[in-house]
PDBML (XML) file of the C-alpha atoms, coordinates in Angstrom:
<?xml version="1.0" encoding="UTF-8" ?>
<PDBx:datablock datablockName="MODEL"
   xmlns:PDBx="http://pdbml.pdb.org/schema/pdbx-v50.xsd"
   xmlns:xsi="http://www.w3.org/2001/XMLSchema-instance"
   xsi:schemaLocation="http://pdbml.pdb.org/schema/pdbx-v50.xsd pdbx-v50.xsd">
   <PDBx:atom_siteCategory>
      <PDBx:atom_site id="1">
         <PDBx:B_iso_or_equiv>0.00</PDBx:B_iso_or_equiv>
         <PDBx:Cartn_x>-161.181</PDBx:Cartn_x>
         <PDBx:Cartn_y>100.452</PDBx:Cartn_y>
         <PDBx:Cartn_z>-77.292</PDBx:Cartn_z>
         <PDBx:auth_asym_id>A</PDBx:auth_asym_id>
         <PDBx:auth_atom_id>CA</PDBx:auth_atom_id>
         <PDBx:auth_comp_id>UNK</PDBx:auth_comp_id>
         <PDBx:auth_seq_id>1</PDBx:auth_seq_id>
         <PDBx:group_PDB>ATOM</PDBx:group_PDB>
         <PDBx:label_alt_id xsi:nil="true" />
         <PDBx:label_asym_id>A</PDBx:label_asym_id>
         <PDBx:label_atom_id>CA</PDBx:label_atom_id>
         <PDBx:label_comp_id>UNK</PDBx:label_comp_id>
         <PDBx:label_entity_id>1</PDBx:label_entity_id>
         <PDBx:label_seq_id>1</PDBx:label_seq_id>
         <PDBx:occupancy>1.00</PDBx:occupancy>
         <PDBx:pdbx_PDB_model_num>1</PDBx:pdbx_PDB_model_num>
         <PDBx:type_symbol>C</PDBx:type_symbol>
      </PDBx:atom_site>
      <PDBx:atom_site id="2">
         <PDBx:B_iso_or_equiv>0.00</PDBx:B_iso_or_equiv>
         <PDBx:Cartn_x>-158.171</PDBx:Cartn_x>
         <PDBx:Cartn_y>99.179</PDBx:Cartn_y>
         <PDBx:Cartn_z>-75.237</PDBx:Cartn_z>
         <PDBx:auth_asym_id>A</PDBx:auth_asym_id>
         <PDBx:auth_atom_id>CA</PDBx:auth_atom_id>
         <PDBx:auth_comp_id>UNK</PDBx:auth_comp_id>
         <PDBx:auth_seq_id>2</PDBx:auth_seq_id>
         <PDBx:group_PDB>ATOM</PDBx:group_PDB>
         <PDBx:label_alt_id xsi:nil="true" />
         <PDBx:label_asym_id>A</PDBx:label_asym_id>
         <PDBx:label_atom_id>CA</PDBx:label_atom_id>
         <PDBx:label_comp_id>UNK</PDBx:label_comp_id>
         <PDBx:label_entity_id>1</PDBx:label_entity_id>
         <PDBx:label_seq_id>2</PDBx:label_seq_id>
         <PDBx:occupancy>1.00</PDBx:occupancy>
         <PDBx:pdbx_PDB_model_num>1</PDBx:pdbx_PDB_model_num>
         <PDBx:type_symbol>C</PDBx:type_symbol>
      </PDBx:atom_site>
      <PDBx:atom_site id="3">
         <PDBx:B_iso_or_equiv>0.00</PDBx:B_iso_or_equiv>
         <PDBx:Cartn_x>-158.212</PDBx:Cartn_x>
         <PDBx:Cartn_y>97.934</PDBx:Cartn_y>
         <PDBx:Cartn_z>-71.837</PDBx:Cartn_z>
         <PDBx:auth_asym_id>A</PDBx:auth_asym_id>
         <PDBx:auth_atom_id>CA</PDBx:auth_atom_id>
         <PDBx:auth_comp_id>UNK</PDBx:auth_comp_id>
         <PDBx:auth_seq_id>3</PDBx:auth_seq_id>
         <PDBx:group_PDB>ATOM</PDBx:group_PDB>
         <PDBx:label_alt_id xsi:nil="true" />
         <PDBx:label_asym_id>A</PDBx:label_asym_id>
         <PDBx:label_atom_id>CA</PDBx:label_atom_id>
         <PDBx:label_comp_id>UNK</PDBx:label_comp_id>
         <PDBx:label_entity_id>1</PDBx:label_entity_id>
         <PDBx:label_seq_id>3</PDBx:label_seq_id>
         <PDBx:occupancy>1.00</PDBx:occupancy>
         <PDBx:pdbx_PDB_model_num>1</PDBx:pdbx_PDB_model_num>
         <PDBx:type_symbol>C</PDBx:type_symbol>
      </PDBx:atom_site>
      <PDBx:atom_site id="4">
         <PDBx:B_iso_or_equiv>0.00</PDBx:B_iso_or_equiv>
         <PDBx:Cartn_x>-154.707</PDBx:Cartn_x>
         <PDBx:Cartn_y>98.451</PDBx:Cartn_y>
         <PDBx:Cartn_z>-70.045</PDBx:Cartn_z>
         <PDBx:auth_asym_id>A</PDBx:auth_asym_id>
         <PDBx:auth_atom_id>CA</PDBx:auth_atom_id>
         <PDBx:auth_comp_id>UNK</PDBx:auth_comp_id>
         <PDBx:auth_seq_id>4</PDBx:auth_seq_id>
         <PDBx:group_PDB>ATOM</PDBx:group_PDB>
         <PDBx:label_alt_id xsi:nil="true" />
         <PDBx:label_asym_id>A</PDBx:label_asym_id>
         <PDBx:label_atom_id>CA</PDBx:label_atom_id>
         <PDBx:label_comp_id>UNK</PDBx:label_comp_id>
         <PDBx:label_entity_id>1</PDBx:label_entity_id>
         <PDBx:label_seq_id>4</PDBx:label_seq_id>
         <PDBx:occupancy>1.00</PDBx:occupancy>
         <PDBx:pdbx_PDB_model_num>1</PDBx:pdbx_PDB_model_num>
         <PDBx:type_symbol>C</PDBx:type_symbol>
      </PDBx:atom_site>
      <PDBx:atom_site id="5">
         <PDBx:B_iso_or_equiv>0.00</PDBx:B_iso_or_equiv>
         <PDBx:Cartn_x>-154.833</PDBx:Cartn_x>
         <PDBx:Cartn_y>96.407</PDBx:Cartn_y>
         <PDBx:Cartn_z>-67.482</PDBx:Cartn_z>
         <PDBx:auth_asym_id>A</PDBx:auth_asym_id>
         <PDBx:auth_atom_id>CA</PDBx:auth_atom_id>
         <PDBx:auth_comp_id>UNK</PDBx:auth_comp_id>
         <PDBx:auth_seq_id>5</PDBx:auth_seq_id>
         <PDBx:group_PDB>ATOM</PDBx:group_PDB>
         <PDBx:label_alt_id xsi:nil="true" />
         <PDBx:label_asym_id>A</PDBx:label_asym_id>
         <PDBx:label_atom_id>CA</PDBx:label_atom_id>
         <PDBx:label_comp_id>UNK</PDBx:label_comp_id>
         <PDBx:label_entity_id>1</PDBx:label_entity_id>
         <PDBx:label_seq_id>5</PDBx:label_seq_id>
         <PDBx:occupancy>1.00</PDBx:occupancy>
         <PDBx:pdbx_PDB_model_num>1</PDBx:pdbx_PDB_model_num>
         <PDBx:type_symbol>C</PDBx:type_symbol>
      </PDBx:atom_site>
      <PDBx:atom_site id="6">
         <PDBx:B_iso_or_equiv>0.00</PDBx:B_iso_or_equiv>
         <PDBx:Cartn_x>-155.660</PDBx:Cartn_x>
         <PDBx:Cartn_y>92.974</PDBx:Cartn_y>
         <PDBx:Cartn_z>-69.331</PDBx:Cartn_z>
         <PDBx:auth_asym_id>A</PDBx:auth_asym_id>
         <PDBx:auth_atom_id>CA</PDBx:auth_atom_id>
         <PDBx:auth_comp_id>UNK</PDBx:auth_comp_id>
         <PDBx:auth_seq_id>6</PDBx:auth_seq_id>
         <PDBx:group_PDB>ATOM</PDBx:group_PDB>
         <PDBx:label_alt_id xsi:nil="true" />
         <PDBx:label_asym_id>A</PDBx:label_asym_id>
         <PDBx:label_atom_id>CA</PDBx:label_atom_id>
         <PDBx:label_comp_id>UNK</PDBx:label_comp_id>
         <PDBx:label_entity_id>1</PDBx:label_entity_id>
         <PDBx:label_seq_id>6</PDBx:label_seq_id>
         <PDBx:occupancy>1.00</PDBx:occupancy>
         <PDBx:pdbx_PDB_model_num>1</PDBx:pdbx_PDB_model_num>
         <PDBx:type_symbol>C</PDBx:type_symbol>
      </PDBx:atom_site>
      <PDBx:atom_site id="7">
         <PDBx:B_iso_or_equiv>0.00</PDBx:B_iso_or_equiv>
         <PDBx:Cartn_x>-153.634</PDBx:Cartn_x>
         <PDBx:Cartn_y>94.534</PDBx:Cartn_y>
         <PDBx:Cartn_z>-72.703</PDBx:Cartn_z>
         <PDBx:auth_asym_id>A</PDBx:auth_asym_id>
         <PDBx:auth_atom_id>CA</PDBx:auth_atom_id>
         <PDBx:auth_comp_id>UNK</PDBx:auth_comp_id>
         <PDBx:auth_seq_id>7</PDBx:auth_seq_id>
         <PDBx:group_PDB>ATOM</PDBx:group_PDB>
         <PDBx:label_alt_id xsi:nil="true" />
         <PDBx:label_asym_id>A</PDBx:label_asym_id>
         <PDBx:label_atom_id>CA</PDBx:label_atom_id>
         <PDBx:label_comp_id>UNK</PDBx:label_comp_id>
         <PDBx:label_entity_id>1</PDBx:label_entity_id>
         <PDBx:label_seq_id>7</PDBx:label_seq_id>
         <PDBx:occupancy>1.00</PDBx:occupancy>
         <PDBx:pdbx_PDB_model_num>1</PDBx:pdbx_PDB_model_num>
         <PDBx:type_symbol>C</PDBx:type_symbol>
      </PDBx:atom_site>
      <PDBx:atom_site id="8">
         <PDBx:B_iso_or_equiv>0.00</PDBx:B_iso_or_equiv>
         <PDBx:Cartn_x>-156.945</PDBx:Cartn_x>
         <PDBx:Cartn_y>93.827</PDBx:Cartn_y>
         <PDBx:Cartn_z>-75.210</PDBx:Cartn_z>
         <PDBx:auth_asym_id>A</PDBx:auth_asym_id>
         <PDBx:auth_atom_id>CA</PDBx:auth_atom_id>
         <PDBx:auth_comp_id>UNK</PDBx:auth_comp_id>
         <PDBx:auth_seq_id>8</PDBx:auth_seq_id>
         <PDBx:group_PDB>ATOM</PDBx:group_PDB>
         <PDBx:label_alt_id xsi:nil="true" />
         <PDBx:label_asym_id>A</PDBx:label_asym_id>
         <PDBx:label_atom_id>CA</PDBx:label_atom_id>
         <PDBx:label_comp_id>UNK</PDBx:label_comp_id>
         <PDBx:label_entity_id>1</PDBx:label_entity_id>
         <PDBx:label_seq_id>8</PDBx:label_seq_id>
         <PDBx:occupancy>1.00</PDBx:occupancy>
         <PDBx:pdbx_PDB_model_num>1</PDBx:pdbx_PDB_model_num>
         <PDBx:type_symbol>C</PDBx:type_symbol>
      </PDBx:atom_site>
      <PDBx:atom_site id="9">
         <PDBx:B_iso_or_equiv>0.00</PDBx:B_iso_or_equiv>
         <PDBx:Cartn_x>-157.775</PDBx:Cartn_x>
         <PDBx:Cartn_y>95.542</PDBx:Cartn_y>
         <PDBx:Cartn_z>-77.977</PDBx:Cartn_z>
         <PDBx:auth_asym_id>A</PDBx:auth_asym_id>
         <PDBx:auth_atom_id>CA</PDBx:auth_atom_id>
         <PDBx:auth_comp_id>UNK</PDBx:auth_comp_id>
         <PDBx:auth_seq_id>9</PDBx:auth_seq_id>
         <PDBx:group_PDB>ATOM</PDBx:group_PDB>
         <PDBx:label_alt_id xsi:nil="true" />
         <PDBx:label_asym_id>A</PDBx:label_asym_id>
         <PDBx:label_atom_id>CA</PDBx:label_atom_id>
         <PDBx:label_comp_id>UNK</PDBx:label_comp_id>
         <PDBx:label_entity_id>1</PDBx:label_entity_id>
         <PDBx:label_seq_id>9</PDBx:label_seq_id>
         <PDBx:occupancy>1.00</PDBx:occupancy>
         <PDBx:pdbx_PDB_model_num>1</PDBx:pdbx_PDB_model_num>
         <PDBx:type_symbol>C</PDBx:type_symbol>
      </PDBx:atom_site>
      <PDBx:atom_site id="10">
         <PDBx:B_iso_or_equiv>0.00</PDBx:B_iso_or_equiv>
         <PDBx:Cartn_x>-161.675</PDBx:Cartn_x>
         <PDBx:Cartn_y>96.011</PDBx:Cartn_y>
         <PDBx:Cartn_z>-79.109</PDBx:Cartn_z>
         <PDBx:auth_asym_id>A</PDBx:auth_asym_id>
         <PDBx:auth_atom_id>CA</PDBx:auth_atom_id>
         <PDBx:auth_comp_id>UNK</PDBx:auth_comp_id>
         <PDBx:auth_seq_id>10</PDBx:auth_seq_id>
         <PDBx:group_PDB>ATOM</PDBx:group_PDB>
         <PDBx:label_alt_id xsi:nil="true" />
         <PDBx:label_asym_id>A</PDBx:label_asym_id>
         <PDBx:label_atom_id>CA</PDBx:label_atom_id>
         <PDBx:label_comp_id>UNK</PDBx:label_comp_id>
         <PDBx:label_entity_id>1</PDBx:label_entity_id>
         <PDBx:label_seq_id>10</PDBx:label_seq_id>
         <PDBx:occupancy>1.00</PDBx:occupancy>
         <PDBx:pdbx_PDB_model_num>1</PDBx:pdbx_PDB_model_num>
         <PDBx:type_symbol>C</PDBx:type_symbol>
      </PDBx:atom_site>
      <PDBx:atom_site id="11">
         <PDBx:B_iso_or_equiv>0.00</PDBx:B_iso_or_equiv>
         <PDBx:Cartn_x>-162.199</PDBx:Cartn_x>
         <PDBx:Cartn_y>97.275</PDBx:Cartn_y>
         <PDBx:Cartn_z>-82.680</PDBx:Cartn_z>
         <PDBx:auth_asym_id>A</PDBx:auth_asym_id>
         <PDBx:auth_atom_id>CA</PDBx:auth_atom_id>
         <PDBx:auth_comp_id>UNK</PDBx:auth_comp_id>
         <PDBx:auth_seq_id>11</PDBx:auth_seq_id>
         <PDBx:group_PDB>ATOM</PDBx:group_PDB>
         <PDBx:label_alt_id xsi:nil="true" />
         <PDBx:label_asym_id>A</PDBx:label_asym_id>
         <PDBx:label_atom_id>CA</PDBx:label_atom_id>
         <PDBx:label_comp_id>UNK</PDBx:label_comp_id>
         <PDBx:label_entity_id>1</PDBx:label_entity_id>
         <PDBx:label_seq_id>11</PDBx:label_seq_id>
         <PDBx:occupancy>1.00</PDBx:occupancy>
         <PDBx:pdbx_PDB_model_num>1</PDBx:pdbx_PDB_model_num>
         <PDBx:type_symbol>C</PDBx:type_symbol>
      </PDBx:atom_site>
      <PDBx:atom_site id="12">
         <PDBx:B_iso_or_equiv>0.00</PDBx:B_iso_or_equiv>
         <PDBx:Cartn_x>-165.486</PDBx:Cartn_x>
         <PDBx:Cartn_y>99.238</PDBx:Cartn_y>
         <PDBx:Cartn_z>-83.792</PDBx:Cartn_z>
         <PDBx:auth_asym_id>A</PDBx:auth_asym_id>
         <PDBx:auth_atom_id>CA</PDBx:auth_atom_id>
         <PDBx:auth_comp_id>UNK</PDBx:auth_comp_id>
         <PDBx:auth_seq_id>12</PDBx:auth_seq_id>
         <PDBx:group_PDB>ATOM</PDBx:group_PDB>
         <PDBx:label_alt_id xsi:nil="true" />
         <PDBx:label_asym_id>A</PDBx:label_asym_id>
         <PDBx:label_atom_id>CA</PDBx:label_atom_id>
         <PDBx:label_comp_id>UNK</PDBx:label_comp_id>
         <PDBx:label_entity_id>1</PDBx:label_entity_id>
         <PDBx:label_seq_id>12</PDBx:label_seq_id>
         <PDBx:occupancy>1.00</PDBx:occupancy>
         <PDBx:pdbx_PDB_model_num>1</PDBx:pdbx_PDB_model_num>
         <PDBx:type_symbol>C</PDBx:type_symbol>
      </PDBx:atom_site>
      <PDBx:atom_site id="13">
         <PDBx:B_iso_or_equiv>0.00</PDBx:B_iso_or_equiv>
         <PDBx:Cartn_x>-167.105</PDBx:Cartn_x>
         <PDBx:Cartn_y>97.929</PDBx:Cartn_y>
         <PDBx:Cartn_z>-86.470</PDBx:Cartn_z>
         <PDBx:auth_asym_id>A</PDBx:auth_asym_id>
         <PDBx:auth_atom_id>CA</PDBx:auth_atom_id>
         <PDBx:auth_comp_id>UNK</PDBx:auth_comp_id>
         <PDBx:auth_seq_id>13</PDBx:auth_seq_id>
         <PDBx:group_PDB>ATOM</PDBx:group_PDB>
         <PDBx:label_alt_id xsi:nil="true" />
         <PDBx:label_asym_id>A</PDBx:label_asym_id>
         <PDBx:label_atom_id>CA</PDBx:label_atom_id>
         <PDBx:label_comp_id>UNK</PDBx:label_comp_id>
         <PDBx:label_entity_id>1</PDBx:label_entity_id>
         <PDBx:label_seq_id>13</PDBx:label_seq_id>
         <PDBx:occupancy>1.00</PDBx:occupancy>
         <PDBx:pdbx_PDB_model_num>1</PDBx:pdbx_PDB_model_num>
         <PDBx:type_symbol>C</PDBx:type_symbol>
      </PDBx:atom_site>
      <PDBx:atom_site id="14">
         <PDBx:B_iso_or_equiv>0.00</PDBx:B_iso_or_equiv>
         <PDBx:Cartn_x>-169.733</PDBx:Cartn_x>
         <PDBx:Cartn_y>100.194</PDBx:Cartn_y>
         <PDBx:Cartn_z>-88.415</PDBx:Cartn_z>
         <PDBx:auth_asym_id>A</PDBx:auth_asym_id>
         <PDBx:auth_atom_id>CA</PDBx:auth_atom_id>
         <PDBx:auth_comp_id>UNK</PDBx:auth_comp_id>
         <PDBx:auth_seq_id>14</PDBx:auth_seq_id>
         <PDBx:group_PDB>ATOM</PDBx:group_PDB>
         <PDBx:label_alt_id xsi:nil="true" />
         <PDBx:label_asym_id>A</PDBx:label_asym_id>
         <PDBx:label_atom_id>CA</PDBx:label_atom_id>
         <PDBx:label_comp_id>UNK</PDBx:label_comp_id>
         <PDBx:label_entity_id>1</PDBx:label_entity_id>
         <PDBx:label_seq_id>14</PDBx:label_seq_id>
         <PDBx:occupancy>1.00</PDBx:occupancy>
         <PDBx:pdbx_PDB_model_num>1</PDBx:pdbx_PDB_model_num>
         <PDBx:type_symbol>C</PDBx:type_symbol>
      </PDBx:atom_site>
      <PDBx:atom_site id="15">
         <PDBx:B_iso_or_equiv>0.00</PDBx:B_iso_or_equiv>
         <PDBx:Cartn_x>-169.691</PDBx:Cartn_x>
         <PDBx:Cartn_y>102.082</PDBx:Cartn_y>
         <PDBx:Cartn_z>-85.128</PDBx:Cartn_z>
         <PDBx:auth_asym_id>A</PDBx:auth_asym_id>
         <PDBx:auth_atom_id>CA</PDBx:auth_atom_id>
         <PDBx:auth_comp_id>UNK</PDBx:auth_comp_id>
         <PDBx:auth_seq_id>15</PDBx:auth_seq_id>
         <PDBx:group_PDB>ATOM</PDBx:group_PDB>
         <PDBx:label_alt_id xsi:nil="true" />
         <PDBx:label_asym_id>A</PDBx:label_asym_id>
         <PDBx:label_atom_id>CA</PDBx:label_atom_id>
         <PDBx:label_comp_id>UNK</PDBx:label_comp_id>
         <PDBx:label_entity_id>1</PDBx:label_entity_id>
         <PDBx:label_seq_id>15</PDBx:label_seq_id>
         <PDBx:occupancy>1.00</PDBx:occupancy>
         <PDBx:pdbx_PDB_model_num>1</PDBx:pdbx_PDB_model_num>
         <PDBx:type_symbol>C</PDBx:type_symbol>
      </PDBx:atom_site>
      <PDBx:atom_site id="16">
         <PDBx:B_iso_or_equiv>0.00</PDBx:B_iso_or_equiv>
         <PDBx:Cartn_x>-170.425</PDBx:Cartn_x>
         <PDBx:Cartn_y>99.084</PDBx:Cartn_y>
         <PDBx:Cartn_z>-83.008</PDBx:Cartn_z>
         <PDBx:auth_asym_id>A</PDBx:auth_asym_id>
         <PDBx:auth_atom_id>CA</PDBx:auth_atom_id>
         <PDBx:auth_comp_id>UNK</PDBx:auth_comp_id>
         <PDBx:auth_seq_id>16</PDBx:auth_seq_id>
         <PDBx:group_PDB>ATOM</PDBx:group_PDB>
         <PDBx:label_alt_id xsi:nil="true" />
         <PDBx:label_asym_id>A</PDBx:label_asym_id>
         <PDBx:label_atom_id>CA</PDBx:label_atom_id>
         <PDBx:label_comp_id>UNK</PDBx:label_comp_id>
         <PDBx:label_entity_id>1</PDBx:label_entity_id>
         <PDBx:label_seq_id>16</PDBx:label_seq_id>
         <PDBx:occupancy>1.00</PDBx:occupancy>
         <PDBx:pdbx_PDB_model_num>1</PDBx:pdbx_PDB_model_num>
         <PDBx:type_symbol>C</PDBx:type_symbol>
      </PDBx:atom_site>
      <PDBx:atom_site id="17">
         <PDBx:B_iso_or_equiv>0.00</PDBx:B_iso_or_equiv>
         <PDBx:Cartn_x>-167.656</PDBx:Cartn_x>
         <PDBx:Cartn_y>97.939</PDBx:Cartn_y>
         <PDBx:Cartn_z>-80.301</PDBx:Cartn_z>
         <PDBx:auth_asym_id>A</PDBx:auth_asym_id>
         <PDBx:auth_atom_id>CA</PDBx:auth_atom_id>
         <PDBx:auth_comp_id>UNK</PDBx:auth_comp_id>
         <PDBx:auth_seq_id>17</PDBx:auth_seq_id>
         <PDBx:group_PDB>ATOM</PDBx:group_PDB>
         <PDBx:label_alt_id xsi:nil="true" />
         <PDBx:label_asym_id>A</PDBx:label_asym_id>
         <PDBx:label_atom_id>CA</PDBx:label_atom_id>
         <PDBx:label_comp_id>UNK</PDBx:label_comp_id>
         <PDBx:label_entity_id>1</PDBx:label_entity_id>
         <PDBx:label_seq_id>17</PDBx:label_seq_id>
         <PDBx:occupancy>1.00</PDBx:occupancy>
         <PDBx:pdbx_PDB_model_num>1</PDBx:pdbx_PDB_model_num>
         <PDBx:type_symbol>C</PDBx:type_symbol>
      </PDBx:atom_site>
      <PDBx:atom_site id="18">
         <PDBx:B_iso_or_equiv>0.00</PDBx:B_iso_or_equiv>
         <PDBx:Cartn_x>-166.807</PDBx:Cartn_x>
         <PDBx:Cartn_y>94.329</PDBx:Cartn_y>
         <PDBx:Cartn_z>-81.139</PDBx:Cartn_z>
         <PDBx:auth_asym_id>A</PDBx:auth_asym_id>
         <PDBx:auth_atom_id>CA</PDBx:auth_atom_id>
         <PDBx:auth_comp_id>UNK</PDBx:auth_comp_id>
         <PDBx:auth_seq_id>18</PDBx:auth_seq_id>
         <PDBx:group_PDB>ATOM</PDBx:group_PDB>
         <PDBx:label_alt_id xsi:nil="true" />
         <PDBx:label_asym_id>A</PDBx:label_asym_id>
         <PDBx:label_atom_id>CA</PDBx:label_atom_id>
         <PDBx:label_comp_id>UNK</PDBx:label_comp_id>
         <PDBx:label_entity_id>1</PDBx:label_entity_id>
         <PDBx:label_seq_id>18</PDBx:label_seq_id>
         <PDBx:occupancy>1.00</PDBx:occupancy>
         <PDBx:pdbx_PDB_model_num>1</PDBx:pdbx_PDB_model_num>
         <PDBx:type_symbol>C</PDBx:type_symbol>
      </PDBx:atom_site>
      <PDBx:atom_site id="19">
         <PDBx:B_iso_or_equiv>0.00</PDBx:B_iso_or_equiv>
         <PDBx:Cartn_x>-166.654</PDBx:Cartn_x>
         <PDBx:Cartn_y>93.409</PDBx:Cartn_y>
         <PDBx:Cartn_z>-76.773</PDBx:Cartn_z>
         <PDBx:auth_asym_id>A</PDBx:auth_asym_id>
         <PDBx:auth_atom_id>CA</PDBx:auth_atom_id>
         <PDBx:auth_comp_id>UNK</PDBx:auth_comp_id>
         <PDBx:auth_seq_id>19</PDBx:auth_seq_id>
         <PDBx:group_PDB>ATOM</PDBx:group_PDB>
         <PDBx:label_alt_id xsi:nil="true" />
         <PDBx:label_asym_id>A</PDBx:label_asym_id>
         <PDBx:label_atom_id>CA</PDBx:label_atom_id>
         <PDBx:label_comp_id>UNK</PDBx:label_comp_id>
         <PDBx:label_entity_id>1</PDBx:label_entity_id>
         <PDBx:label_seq_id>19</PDBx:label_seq_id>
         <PDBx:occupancy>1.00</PDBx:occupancy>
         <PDBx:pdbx_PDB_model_num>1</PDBx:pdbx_PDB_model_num>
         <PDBx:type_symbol>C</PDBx:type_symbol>
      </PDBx:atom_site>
      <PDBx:atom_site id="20">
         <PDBx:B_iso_or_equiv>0.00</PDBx:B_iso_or_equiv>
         <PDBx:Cartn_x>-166.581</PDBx:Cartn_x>
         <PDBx:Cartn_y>90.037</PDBx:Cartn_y>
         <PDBx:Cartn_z>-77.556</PDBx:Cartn_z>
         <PDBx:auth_asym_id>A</PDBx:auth_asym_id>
         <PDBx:auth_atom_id>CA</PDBx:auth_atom_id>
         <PDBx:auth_comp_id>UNK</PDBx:auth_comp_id>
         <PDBx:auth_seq_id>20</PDBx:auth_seq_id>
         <PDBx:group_PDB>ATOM</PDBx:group_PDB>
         <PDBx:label_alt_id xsi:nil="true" />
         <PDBx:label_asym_id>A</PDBx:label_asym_id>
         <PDBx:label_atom_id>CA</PDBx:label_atom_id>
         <PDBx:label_comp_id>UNK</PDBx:label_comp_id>
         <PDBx:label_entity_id>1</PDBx:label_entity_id>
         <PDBx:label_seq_id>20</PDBx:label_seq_id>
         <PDBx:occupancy>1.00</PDBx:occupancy>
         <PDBx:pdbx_PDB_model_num>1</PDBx:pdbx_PDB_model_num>
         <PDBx:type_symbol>C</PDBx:type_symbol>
      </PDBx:atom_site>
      <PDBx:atom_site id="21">
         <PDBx:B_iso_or_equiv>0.00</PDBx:B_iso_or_equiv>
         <PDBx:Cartn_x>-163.947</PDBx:Cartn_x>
         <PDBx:Cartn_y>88.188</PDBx:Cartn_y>
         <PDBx:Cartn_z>-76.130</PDBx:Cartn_z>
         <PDBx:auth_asym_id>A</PDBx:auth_asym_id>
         <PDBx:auth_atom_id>CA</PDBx:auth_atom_id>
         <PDBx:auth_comp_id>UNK</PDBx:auth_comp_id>
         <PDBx:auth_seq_id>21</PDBx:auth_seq_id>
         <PDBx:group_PDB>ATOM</PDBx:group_PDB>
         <PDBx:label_alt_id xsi:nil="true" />
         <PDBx:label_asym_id>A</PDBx:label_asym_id>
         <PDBx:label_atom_id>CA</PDBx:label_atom_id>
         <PDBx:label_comp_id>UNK</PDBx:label_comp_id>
         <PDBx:label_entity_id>1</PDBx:label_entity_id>
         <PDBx:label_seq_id>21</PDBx:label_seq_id>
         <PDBx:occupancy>1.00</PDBx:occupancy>
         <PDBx:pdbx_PDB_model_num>1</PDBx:pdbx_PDB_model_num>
         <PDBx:type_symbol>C</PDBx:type_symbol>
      </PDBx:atom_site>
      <PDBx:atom_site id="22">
         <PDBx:B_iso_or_equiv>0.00</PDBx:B_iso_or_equiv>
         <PDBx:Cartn_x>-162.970</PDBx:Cartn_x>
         <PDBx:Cartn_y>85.822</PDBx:Cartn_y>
         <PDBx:Cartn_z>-78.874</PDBx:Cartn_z>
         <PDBx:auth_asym_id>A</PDBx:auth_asym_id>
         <PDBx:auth_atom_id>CA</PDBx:auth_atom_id>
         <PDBx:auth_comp_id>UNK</PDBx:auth_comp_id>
         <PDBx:auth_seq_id>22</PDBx:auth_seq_id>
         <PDBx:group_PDB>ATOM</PDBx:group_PDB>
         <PDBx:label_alt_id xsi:nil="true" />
         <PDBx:label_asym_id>A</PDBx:label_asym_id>
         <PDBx:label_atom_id>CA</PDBx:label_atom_id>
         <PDBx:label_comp_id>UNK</PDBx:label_comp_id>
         <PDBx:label_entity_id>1</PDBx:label_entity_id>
         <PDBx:label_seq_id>22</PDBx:label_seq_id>
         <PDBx:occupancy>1.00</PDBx:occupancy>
         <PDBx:pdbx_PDB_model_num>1</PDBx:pdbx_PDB_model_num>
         <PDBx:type_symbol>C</PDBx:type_symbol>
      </PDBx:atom_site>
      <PDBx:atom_site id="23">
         <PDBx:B_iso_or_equiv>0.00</PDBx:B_iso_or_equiv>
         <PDBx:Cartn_x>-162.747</PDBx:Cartn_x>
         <PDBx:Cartn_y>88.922</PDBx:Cartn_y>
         <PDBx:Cartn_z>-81.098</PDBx:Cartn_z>
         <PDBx:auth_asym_id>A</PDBx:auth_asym_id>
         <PDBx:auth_atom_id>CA</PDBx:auth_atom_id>
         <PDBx:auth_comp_id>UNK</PDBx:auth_comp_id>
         <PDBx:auth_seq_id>23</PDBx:auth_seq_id>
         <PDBx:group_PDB>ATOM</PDBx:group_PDB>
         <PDBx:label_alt_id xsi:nil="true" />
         <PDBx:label_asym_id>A</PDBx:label_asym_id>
         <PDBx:label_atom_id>CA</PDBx:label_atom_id>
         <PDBx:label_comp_id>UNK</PDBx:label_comp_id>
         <PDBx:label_entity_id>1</PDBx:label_entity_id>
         <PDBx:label_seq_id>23</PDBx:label_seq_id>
         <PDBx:occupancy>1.00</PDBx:occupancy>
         <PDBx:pdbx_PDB_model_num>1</PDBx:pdbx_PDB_model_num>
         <PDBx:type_symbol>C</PDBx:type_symbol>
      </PDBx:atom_site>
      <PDBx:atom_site id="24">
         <PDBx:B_iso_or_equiv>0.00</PDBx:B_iso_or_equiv>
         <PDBx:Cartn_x>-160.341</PDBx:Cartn_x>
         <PDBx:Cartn_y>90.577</PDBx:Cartn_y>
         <PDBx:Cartn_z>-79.035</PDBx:Cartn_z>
         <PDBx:auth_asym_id>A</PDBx:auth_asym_id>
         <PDBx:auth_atom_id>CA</PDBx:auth_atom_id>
         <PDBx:auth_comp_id>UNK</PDBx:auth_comp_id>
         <PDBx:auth_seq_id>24</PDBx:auth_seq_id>
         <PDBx:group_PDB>ATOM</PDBx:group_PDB>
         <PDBx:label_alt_id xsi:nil="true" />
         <PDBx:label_asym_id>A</PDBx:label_asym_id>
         <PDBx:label_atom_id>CA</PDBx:label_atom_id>
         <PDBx:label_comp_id>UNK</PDBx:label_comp_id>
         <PDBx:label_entity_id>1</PDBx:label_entity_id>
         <PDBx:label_seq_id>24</PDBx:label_seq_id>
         <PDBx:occupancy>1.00</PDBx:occupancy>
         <PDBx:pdbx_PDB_model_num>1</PDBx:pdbx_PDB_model_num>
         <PDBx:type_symbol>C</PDBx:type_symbol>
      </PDBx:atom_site>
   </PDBx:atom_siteCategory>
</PDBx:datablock>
């Protein structure tokens, strides 16, 4: 998942998105 307007990238681990902000 990507968020454009703060230029973050999420990744999906095992099918669960990783939101947390020291991961992105």
């Amino acid at each position: 998942f990507i968020c454009e307007n703060c230029m973050l990238k999420f990744e999906i681990i095992d099918d669960i998105p990783d939101f947390l902000p020291d991961d992105a």
